[in-house]
Protein backbone atom coordinates (compact mmCIF):
# COMPACT_ATOMS: atom_id res chain seq x y z
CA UNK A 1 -32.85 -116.50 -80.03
CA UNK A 2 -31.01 -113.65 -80.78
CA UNK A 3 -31.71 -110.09 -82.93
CA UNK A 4 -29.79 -111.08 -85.55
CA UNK A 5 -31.22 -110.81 -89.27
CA UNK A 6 -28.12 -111.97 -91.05
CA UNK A 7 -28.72 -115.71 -91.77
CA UNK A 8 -31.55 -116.29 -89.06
CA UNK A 9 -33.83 -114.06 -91.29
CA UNK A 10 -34.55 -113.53 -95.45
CA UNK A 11 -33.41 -111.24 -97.23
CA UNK A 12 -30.63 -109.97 -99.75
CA UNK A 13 -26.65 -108.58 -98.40
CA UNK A 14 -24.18 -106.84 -100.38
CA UNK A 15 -20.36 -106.65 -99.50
CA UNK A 16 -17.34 -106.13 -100.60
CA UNK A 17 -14.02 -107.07 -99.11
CA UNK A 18 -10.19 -108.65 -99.66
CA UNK A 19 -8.98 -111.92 -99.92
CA UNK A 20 -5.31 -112.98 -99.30
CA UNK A 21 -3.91 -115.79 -100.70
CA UNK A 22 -0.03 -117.17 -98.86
CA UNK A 23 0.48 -118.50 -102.55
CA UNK A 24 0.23 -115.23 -104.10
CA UNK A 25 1.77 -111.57 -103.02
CA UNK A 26 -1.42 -109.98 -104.52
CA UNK A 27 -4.58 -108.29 -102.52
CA UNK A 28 -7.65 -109.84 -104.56
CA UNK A 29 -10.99 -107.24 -104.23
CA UNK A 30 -14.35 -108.54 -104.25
CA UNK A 31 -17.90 -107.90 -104.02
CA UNK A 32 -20.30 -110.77 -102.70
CA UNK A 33 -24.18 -111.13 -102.36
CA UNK A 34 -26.30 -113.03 -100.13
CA UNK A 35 -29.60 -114.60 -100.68
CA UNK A 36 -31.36 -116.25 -98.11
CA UNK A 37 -34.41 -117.93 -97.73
CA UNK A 38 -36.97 -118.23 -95.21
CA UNK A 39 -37.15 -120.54 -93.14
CA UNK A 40 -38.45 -124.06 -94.25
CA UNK A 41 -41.12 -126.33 -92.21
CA UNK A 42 -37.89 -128.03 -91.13
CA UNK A 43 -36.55 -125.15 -89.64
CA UNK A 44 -34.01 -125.31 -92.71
CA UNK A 45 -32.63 -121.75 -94.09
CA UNK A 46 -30.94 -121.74 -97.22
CA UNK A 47 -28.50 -119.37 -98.40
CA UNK A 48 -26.41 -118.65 -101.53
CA UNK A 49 -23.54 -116.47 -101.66
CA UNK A 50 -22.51 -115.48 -104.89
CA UNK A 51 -18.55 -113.64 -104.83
CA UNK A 52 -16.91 -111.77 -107.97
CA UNK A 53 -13.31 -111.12 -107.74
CA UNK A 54 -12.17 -108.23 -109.54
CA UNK A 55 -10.20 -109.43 -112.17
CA UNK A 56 -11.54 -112.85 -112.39
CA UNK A 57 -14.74 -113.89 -115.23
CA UNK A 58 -15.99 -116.51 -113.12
CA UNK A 59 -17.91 -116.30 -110.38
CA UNK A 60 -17.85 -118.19 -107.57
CA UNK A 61 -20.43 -119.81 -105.49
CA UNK A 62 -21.57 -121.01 -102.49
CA UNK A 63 -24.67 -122.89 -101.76
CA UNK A 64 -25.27 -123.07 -97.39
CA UNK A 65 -27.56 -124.58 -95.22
CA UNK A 66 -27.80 -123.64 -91.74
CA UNK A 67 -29.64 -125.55 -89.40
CA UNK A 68 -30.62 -127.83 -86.08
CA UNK A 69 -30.03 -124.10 -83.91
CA UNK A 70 -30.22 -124.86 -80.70
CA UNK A 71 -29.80 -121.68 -77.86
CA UNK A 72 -25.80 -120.80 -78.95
CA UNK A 73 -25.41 -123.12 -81.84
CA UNK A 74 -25.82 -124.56 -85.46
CA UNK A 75 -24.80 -126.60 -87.98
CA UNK A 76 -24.09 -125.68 -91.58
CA UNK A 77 -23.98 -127.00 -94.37
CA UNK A 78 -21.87 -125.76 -97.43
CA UNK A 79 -21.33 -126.49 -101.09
CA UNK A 80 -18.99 -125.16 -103.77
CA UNK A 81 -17.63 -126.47 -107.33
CA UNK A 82 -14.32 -126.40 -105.06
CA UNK A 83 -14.71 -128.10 -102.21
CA UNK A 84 -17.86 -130.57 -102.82
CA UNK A 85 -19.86 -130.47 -100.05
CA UNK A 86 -18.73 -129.78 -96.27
CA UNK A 87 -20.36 -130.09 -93.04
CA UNK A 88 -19.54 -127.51 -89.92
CA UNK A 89 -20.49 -126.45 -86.73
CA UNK A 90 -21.64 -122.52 -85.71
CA UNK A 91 -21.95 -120.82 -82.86
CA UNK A 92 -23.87 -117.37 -81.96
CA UNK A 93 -24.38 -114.89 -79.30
CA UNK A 94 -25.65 -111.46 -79.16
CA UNK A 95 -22.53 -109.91 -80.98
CA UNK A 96 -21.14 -112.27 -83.33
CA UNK A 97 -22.59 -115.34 -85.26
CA UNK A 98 -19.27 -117.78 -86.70
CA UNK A 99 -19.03 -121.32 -88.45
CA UNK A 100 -15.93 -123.60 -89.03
CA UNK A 101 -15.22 -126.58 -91.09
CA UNK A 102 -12.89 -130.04 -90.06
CA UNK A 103 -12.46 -132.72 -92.46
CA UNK A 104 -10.01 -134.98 -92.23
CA UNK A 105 -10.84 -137.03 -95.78
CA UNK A 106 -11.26 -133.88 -97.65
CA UNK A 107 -8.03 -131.99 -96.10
CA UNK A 108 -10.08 -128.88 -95.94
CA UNK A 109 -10.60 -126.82 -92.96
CA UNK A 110 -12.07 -123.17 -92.01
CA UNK A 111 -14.09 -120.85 -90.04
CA UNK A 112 -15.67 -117.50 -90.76
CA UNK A 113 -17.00 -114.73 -88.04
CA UNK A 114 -19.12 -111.97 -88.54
CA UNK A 115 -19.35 -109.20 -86.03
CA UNK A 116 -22.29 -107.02 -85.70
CA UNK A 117 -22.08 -103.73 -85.77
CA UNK A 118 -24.36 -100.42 -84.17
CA UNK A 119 -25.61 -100.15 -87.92
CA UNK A 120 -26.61 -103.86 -88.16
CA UNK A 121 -23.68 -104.49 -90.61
CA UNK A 122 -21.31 -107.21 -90.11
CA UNK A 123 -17.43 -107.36 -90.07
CA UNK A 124 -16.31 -110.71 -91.53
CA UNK A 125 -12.87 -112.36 -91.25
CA UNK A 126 -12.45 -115.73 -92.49
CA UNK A 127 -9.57 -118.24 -93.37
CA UNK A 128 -9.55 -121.62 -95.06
CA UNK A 129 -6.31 -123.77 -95.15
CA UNK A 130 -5.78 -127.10 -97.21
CA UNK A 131 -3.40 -130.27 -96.43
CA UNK A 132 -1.06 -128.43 -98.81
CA UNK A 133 -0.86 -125.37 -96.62
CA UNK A 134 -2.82 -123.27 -99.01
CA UNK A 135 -4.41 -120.67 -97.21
CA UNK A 136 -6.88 -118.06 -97.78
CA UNK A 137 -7.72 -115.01 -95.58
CA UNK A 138 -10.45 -113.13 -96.13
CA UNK A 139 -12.02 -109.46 -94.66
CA UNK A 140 -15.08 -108.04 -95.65
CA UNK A 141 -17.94 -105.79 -94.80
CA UNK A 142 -21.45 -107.28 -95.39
CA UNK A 143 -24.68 -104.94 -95.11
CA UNK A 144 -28.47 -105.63 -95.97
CA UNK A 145 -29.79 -104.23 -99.09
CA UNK A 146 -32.29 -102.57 -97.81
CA UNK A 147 -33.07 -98.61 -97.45
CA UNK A 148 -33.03 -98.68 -93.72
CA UNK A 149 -29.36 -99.71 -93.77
CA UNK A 150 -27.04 -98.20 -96.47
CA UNK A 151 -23.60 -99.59 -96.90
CA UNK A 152 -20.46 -98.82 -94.86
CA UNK A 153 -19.25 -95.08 -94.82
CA UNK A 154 -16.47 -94.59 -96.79
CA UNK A 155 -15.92 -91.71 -98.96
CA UNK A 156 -16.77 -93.23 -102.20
CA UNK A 157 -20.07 -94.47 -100.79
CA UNK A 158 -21.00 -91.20 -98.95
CA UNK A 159 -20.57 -89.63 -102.50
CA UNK A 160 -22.80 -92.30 -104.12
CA UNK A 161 -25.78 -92.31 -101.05
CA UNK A 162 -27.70 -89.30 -102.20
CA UNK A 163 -28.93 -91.40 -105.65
């Protein structure tokens, strides 16, 4: 298996990040946290992923399930007051771990790659498209909350690292 801790290990992520809608000529900012559990007897890990949109009261969330890894792949699982529930495939090497959605009855299809980086962050870039050609792009940076890995350098961070 590979040295990756996001999703094949517990722990809590932070991020922040864009999402672009084709409906709307507006960048939407967010922040996003990860919580995922260890492993179960099952070899089950759960995962929430809680996203605030600046701008927006309501969060929104997603409830995942990753499992049945085999030596490059996965399936997933995910949930959302949106969609209902969704099944996908995922795939994994040494650089990059990614998941996608196809459903034909639900009209609702996806995929989502994250990228390691040297400071075991990830680059994510998703989209999502429905059957009425509403899609949704999304970049982000994800990082582990954790004092071993601070968040991406940028200048507001660097000013905010020494507290």
């Amino acid at each position: 298996m590979f040295n990756h801790s996001f999703i094949l290990a517990p722990g809590t992520w932070s991020g922040e990040g864009k999402i672009l809608l084709n409906m709307v000529e507006e960048e939407l900012i967010f922040n996003t946290n990860w919580a995922i559990q260890q492993r179960d007897f099952a070899g089950k890990v759960t995962c929430s992923q809680d996203i605030n949109i600046q701008g927006l009261s309501e969060n929104m969330r997603n409830d995942l399930t990753f499992y049945d890894f085999g030596a490059k792949t996965f399936a997933v699982d995910m949930e959302n007051q949106n969609v209902g529930r969704i099944v996908g495939t995922g795939i994994y090497d040494e650089k990059m771990i990614a998941w996608e959605f196809r459903n034909n009855e639900m009209n609702f299809e996806g995929y989502e790659t994250y990228s390691l980086q040297p400071d075991g962050s990830y680059l994510m870039h998703g989209e999502y498209v429905t059957s009425d050609q509403f899609r949704t792009q999304i970049e982000a940076h994800i990082w582990p909350q954790s004092k071993e890995a601070p968040p991406p350098s940028s200048d507001e961070t660097q000013e905010n690292e020494e507290s």
